[in-house]
PDB file of N, CA and C in Angstrom:
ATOM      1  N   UNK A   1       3.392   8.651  -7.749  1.00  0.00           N
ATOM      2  CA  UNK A   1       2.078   9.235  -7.572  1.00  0.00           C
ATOM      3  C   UNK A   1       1.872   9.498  -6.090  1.00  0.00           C
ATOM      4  N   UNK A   2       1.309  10.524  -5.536  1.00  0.00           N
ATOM      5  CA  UNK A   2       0.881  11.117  -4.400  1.00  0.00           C
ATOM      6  C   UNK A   2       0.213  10.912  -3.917  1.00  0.00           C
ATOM      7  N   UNK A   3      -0.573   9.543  -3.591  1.00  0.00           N
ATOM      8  CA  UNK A   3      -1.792   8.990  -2.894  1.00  0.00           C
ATOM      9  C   UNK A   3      -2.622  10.638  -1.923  1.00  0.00           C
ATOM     10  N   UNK A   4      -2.083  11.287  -1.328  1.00  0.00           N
ATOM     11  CA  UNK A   4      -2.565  12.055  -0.471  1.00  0.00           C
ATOM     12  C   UNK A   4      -3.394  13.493  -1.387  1.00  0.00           C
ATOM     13  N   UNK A   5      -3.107  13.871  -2.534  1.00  0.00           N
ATOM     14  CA  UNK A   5      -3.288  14.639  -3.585  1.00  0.00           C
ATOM     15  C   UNK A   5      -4.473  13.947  -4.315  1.00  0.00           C
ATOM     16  N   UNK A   6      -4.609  12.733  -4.199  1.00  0.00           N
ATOM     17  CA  UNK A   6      -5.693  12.110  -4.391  1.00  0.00           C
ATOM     18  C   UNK A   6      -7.022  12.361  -3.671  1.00  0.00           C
ATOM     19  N   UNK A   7      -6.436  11.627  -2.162  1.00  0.00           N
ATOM     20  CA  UNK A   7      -7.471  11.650  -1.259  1.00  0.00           C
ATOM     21  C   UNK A   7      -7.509  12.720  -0.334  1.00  0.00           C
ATOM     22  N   UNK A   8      -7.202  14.040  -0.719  1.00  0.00           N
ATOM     23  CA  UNK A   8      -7.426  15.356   0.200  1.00  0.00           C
ATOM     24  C   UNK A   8      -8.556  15.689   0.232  1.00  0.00           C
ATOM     25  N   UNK A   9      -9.154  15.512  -1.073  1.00  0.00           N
ATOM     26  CA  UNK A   9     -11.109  15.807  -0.983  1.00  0.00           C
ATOM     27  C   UNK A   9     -11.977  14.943  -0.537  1.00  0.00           C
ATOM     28  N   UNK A  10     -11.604  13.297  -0.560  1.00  0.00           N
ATOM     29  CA  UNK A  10     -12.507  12.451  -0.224  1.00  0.00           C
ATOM     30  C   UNK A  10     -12.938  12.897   1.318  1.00  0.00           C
ATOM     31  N   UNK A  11     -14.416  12.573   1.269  1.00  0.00           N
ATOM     32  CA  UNK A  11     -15.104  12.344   2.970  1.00  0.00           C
ATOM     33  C   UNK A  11     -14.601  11.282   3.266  1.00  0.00           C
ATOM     34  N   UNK A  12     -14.977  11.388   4.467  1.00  0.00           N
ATOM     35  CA  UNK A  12     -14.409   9.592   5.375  1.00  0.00           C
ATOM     36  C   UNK A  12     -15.281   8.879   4.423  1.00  0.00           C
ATOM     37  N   UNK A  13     -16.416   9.238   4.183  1.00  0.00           N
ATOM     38  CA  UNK A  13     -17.909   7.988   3.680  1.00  0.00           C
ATOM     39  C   UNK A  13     -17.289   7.424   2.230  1.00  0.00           C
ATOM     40  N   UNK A  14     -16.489   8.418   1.633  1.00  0.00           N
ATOM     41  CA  UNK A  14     -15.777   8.221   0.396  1.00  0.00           C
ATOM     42  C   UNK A  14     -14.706   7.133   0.875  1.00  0.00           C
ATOM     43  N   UNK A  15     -13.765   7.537   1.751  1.00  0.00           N
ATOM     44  CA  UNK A  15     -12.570   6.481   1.424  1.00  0.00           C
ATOM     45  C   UNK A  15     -12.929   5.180   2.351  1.00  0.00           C
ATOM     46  N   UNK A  16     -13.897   5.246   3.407  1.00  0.00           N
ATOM     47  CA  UNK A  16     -14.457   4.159   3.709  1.00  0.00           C
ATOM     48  C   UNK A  16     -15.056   3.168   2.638  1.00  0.00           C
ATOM     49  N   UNK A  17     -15.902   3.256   1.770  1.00  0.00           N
ATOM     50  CA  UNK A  17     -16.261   3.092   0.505  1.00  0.00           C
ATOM     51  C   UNK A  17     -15.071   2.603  -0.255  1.00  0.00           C
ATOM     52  N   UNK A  18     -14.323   3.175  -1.062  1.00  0.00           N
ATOM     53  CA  UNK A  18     -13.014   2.666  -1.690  1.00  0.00           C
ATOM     54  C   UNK A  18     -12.244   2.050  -0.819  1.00  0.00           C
ATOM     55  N   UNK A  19     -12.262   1.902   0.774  1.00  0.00           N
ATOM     56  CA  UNK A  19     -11.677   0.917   0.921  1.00  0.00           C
ATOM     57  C   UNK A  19     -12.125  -0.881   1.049  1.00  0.00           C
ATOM     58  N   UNK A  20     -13.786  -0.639   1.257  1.00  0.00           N
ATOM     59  CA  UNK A  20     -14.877  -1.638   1.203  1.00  0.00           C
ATOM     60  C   UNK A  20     -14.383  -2.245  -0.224  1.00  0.00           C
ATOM     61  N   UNK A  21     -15.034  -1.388  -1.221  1.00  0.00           N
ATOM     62  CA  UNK A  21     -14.858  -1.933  -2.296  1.00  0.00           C
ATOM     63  C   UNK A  21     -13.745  -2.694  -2.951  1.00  0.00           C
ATOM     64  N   UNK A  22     -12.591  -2.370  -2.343  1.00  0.00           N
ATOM     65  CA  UNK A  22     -11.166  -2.511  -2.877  1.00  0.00           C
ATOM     66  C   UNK A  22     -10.673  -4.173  -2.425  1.00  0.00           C
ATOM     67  N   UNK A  23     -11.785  -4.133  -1.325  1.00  0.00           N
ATOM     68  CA  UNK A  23     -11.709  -5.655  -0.640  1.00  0.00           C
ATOM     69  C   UNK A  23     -12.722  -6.900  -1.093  1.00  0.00           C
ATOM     70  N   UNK A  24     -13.597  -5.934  -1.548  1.00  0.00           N
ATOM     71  CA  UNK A  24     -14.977  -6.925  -2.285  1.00  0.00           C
ATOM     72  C   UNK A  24     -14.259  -7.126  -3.147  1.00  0.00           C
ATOM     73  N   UNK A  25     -13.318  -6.368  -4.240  1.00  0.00           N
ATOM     74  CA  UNK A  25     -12.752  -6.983  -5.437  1.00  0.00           C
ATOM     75  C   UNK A  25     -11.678  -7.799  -5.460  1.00  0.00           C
ATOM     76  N   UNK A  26     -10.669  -7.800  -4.092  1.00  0.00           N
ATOM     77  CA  UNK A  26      -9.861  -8.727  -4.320  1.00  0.00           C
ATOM     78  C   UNK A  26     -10.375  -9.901  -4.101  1.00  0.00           C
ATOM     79  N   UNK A  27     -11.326  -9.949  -3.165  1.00  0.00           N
ATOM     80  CA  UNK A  27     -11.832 -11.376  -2.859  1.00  0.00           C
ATOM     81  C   UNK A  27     -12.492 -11.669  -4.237  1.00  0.00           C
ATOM     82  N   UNK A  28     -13.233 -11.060  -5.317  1.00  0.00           N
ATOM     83  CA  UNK A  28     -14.001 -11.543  -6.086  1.00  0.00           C
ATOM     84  C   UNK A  28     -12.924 -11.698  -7.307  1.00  0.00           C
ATOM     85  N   UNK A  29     -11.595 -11.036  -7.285  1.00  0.00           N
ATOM     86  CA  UNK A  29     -10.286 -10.767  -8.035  1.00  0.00           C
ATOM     87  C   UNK A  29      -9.970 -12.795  -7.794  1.00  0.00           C
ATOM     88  N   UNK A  30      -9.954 -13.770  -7.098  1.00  0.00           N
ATOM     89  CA  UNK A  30      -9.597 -15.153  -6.681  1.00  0.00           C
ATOM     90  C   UNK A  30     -10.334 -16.055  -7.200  1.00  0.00           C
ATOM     91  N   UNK A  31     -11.485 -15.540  -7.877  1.00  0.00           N
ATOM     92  CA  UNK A  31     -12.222 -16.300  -8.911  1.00  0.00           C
ATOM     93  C   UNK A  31     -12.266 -16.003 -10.213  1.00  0.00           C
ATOM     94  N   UNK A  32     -11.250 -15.244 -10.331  1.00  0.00           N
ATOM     95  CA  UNK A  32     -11.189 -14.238 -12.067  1.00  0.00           C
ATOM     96  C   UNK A  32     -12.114 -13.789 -12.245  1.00  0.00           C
ATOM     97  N   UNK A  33     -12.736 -13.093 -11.455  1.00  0.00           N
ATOM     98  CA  UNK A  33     -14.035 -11.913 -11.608  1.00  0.00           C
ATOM     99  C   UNK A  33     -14.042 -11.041 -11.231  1.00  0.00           C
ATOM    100  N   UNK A  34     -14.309  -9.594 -11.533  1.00  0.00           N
ATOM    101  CA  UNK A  34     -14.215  -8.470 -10.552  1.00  0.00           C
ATOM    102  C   UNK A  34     -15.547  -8.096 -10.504  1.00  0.00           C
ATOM    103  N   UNK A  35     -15.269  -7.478  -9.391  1.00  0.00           N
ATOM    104  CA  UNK A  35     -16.365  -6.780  -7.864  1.00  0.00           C
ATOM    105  C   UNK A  35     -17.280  -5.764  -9.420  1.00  0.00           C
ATOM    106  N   UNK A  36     -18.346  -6.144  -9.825  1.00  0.00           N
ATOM    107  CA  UNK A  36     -19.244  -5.115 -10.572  1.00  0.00           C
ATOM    108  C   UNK A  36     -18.904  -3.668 -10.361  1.00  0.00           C
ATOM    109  N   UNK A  37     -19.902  -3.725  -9.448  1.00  0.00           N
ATOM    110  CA  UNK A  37     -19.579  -2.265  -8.361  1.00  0.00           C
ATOM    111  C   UNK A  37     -18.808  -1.493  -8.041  1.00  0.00           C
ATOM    112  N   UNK A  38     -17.542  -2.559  -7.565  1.00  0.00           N
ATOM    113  CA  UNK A  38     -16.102  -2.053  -7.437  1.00  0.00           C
ATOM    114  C   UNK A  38     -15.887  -1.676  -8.674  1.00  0.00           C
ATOM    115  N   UNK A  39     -15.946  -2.125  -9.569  1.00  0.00           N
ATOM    116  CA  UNK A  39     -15.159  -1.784 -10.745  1.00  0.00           C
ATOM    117  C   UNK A  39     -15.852  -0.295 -11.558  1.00  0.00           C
ATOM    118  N   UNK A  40     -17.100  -0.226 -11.844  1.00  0.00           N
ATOM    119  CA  UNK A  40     -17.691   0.752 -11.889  1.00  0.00           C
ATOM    120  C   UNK A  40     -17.731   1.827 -11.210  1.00  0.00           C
ATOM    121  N   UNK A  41     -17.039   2.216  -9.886  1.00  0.00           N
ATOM    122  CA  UNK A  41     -16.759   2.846  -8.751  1.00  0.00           C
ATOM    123  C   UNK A  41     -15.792   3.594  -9.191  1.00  0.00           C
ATOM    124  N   UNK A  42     -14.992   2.487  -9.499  1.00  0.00           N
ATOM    125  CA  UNK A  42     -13.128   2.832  -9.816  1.00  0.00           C
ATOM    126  C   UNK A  42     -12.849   3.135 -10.960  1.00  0.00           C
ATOM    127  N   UNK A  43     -13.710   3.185 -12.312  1.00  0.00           N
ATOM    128  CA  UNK A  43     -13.804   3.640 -13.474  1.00  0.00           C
ATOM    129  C   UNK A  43     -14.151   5.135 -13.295  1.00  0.00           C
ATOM    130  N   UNK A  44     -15.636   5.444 -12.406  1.00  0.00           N
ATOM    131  CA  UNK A  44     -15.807   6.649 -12.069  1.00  0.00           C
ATOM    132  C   UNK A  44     -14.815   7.138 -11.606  1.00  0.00           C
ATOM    133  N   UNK A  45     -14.301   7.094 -10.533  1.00  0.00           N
ATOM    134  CA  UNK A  45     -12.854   7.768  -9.907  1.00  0.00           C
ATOM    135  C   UNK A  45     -11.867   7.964 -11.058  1.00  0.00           C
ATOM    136  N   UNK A  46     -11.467   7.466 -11.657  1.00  0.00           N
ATOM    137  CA  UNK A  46     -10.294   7.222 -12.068  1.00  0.00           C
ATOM    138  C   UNK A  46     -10.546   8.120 -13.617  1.00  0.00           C
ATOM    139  N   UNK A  47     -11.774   8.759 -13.946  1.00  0.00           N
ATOM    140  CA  UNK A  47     -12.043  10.031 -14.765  1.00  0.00           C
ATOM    141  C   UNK A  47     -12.424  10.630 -14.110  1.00  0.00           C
ATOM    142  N   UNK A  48     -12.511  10.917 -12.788  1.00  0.00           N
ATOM    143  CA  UNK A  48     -12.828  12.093 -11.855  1.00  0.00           C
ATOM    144  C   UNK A  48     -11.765  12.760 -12.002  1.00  0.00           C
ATOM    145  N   UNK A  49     -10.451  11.720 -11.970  1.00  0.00           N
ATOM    146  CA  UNK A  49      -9.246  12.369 -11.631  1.00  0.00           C
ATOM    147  C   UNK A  49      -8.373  12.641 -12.659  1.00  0.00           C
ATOM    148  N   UNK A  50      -8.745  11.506 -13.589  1.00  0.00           N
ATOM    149  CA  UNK A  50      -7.912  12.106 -14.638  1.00  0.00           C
ATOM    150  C   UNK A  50      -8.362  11.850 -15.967  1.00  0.00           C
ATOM    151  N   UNK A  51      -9.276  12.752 -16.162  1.00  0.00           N
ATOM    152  CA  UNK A  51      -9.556  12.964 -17.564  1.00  0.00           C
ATOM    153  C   UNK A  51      -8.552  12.878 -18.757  1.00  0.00           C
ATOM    154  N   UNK A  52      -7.908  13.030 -19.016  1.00  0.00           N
ATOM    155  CA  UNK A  52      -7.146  12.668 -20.106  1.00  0.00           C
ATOM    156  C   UNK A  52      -6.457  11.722 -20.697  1.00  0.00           C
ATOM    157  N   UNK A  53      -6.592  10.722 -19.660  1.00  0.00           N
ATOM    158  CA  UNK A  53      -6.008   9.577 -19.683  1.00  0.00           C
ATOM    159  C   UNK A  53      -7.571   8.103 -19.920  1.00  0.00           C
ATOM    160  N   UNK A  54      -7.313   8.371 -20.734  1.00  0.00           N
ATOM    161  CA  UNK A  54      -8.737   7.568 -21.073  1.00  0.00           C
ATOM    162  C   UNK A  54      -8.484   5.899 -21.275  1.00  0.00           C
ATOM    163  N   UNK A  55      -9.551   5.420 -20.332  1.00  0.00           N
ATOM    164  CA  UNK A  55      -9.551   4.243 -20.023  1.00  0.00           C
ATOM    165  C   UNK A  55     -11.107   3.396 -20.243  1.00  0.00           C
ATOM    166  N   UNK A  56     -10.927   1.881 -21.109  1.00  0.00           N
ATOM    167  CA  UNK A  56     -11.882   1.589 -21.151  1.00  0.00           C
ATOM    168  C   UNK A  56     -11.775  -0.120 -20.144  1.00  0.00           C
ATOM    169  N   UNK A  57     -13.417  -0.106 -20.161  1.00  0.00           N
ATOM    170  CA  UNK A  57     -13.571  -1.285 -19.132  1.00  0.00           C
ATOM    171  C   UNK A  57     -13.690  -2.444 -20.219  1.00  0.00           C
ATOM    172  N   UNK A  58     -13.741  -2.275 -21.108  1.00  0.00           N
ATOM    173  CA  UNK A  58     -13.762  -3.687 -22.226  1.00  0.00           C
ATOM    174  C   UNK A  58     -11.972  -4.181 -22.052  1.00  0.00           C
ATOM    175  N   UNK A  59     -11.201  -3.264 -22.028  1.00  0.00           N
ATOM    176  CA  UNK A  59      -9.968  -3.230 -22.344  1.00  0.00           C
ATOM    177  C   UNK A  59      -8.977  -4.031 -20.980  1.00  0.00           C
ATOM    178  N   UNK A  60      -8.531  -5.589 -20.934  1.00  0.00           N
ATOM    179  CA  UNK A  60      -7.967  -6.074 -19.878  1.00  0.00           C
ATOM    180  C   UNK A  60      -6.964  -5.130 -19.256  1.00  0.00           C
ATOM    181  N   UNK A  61      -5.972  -4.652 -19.816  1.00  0.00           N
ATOM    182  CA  UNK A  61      -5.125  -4.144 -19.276  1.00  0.00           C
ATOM    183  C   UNK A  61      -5.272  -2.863 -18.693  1.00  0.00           C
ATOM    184  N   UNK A  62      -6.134  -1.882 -18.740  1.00  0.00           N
ATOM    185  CA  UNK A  62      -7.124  -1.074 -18.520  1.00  0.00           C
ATOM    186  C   UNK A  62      -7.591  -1.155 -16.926  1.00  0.00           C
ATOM    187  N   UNK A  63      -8.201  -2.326 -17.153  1.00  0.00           N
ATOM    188  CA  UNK A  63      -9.035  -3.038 -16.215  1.00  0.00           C
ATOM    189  C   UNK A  63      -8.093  -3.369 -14.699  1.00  0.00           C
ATOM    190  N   UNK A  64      -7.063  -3.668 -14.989  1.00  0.00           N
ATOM    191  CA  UNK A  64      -5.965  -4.010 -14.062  1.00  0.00           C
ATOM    192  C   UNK A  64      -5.336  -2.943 -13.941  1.00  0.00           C
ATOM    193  N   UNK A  65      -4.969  -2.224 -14.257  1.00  0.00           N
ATOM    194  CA  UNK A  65      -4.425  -0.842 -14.311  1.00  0.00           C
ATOM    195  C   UNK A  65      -5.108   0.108 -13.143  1.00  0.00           C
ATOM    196  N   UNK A  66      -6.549   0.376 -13.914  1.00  0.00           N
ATOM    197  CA  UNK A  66      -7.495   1.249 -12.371  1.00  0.00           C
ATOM    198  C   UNK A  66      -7.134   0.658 -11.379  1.00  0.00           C
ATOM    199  N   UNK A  67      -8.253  -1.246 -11.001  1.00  0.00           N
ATOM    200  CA  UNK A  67      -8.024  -1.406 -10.217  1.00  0.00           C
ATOM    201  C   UNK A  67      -6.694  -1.924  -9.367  1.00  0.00           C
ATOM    202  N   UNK A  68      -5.599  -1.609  -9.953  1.00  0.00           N
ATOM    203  CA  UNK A  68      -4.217  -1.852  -9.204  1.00  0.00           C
ATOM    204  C   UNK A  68      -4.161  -0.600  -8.494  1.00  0.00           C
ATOM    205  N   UNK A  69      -4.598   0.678  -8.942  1.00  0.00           N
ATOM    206  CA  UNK A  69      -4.508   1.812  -8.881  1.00  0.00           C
ATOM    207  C   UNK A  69      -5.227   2.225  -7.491  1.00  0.00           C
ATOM    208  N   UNK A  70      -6.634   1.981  -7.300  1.00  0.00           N
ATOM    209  CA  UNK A  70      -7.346   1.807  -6.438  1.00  0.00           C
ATOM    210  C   UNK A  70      -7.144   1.232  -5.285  1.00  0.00           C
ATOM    211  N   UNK A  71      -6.923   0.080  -5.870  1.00  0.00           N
ATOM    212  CA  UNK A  71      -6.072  -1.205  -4.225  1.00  0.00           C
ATOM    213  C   UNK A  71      -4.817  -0.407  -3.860  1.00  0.00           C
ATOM    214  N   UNK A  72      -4.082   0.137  -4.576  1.00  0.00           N
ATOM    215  CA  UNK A  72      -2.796   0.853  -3.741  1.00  0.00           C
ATOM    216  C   UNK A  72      -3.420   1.939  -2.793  1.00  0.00           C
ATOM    217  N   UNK A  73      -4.747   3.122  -3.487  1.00  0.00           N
ATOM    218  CA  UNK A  73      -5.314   4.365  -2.908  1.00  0.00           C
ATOM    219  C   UNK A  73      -6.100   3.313  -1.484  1.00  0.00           C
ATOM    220  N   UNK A  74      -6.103   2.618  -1.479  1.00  0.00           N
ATOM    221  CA  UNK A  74      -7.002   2.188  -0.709  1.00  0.00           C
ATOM    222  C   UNK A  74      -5.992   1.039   0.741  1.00  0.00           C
ATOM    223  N   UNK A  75      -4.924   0.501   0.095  1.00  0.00           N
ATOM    224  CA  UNK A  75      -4.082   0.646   1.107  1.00  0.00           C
ATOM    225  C   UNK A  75      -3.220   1.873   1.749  1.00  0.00           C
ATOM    226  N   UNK A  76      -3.361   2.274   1.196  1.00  0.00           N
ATOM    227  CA  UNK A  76      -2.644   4.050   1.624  1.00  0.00           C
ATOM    228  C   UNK A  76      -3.635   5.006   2.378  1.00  0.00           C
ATOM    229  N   UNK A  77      -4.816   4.638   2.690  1.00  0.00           N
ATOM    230  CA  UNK A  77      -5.968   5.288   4.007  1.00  0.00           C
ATOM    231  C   UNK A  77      -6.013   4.019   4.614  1.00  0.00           C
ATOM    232  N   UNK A  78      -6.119   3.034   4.703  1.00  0.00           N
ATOM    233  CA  UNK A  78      -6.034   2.090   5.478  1.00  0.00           C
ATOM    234  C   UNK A  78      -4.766   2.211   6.739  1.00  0.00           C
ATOM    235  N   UNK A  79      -3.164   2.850   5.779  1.00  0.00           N
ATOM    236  CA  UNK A  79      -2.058   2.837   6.687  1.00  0.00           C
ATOM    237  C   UNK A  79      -2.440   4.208   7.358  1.00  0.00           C
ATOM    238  N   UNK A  80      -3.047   5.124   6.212  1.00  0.00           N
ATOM    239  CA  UNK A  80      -2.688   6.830   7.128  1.00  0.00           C
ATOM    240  C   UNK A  80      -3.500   6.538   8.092  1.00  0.00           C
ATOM    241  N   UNK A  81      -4.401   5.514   8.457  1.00  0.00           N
ATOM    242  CA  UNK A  81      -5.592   5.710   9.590  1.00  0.00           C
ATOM    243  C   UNK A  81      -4.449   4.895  10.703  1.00  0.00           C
ATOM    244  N   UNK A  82      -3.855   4.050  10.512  1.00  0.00           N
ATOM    245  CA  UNK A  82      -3.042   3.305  11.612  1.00  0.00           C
ATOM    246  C   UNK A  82      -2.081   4.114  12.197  1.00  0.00           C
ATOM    247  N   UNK A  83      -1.506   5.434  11.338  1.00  0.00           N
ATOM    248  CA  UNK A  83      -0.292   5.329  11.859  1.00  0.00           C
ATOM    249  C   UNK A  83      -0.418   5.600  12.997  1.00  0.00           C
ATOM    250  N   UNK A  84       0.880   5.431  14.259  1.00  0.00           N
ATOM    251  CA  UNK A  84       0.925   5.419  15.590  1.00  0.00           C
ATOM    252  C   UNK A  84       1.231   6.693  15.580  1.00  0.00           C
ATOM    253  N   UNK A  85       1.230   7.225  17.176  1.00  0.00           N
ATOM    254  CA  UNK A  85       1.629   8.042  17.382  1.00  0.00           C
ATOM    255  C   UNK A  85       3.347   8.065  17.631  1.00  0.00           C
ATOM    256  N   UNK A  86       3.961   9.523  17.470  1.00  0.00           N
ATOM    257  CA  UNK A  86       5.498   9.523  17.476  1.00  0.00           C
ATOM    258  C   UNK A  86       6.086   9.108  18.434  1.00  0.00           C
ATOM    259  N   UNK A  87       7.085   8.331  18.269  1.00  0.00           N
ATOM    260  CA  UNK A  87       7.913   7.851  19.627  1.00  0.00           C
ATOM    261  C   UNK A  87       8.927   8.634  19.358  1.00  0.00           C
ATOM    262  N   UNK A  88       9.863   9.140  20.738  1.00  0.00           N
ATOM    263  CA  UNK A  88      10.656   9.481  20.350  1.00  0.00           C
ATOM    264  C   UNK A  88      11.663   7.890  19.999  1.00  0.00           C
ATOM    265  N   UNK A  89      12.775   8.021  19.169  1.00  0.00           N
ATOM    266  CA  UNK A  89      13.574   6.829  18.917  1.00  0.00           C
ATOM    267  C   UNK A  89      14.848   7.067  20.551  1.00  0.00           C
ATOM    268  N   UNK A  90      14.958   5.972  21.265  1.00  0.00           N
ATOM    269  CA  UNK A  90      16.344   5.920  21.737  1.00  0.00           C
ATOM    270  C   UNK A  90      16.960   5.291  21.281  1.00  0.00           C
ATOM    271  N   UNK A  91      18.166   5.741  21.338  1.00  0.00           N
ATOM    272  CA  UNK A  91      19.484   4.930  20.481  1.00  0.00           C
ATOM    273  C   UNK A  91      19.928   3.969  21.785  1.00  0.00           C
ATOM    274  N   UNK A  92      20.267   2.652  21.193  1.00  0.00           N
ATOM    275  CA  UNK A  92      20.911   1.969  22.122  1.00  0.00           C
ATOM    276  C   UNK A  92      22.778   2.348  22.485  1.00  0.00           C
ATOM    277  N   UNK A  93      23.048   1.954  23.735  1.00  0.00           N
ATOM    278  CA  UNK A  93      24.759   2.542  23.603  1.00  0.00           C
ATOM    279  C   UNK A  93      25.010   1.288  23.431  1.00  0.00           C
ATOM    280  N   UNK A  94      25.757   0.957  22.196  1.00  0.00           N
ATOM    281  CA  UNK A  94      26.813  -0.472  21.992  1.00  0.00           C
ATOM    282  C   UNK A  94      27.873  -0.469  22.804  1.00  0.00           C
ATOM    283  N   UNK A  95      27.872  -1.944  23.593  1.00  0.00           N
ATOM    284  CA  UNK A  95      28.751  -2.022  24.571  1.00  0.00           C
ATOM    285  C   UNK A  95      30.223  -2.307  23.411  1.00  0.00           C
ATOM    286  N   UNK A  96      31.599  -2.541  23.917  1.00  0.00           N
ATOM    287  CA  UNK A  96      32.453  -3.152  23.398  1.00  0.00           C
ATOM    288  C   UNK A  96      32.258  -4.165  23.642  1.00  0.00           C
ATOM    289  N   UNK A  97      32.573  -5.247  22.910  1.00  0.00           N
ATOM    290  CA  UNK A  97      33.095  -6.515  23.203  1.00  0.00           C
ATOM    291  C   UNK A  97      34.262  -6.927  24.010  1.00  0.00           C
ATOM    292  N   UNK A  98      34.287  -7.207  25.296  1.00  0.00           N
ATOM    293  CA  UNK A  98      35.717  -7.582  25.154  1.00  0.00           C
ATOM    294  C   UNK A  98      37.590  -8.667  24.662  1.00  0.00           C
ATOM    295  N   UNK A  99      38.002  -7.803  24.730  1.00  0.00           N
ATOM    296  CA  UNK A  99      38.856  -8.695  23.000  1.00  0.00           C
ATOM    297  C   UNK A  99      39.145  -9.576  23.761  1.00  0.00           C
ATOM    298  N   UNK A 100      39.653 -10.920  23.150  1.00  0.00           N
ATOM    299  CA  UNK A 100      39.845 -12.194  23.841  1.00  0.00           C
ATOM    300  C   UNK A 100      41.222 -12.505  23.830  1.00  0.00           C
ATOM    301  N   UNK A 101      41.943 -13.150  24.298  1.00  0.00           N
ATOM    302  CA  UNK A 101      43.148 -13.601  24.362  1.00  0.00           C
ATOM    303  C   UNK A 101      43.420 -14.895  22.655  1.00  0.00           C
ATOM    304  N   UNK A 102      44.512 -14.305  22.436  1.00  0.00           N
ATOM    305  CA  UNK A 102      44.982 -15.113  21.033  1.00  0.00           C
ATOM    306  C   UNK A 102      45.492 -16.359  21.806  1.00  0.00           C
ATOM    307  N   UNK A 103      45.529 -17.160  20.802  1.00  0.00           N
ATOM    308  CA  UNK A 103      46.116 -18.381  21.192  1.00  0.00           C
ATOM    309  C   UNK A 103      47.317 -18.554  20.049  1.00  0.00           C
ATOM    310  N   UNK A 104      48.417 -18.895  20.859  1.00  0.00           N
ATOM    311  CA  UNK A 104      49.593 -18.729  20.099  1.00  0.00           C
ATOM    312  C   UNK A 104      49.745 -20.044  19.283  1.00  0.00           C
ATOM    313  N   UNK A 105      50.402 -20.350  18.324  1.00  0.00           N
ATOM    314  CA  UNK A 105      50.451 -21.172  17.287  1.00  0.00           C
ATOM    315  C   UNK A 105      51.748 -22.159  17.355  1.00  0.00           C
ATOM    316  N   UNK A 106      52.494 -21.578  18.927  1.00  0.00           N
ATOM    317  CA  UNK A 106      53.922 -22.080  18.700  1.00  0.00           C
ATOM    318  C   UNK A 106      53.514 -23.603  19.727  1.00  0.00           C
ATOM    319  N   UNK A 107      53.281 -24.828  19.191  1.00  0.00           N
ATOM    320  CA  UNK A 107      53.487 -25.716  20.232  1.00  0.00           C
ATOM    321  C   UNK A 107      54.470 -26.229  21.121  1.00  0.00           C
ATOM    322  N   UNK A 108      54.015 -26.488  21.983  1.00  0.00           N
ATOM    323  CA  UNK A 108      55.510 -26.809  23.505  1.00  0.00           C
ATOM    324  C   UNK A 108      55.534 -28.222  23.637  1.00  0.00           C
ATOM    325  N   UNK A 109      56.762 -29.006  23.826  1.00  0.00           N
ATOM    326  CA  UNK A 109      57.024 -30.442  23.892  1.00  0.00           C
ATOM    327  C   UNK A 109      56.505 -30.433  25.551  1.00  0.00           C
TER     328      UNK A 109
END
């Protein structure tokens, strides 16, 4: 899935939002409860986008499904906002090692 095909229409106020929410629910996700709000948020979204795929909130697996779905969309503007700017890469030059002297096997009286 294309996280970016997702979020090409969201406003900032939008993915600021899904990313708020995405955090209210994991924290409320540590007491086996989910975020109301969040979850109702992410039900809306998730027939914004894809109608045909019909999902209910009674339904556990459902339920984990959006919001797994969400927490990924929502780490994925979290990273596109970090990324750095380009470095160029330098390559390091690998020195040789230099080879060591064998030690011969023949013992001397």
């Amino acid at each position: 899935m294309d996280y970016n095909s997702i979020i090409k229409d969201y406003s900032d106020e939008k993915k600021d939002r899904v990313v708020e929410l995405a955090n209210q629910n994991i924290i409320s996700m540590r007491g086996n409860l989910y975020h109301n709000n969040a979850l109702n948020y992410f039900f809306q979204l998730w027939h914004e986008h894809f109608p045909q795929q019909k999902q209910s909130k009674q339904c556990n697996g459902c339920r984990k499904a959006v919001c797994k779905f969400f927490h990924n969309v929502a780490d994925h503007i979290v990273a596109e906002r970090k990324v750095p700017e380009l470095v160029e890469e330098v390559k390091s030059v690998k020195t040789k090692k230099p080879k060591q002297k064998k030690k011969s096997s023949v013992k001397t009286k």
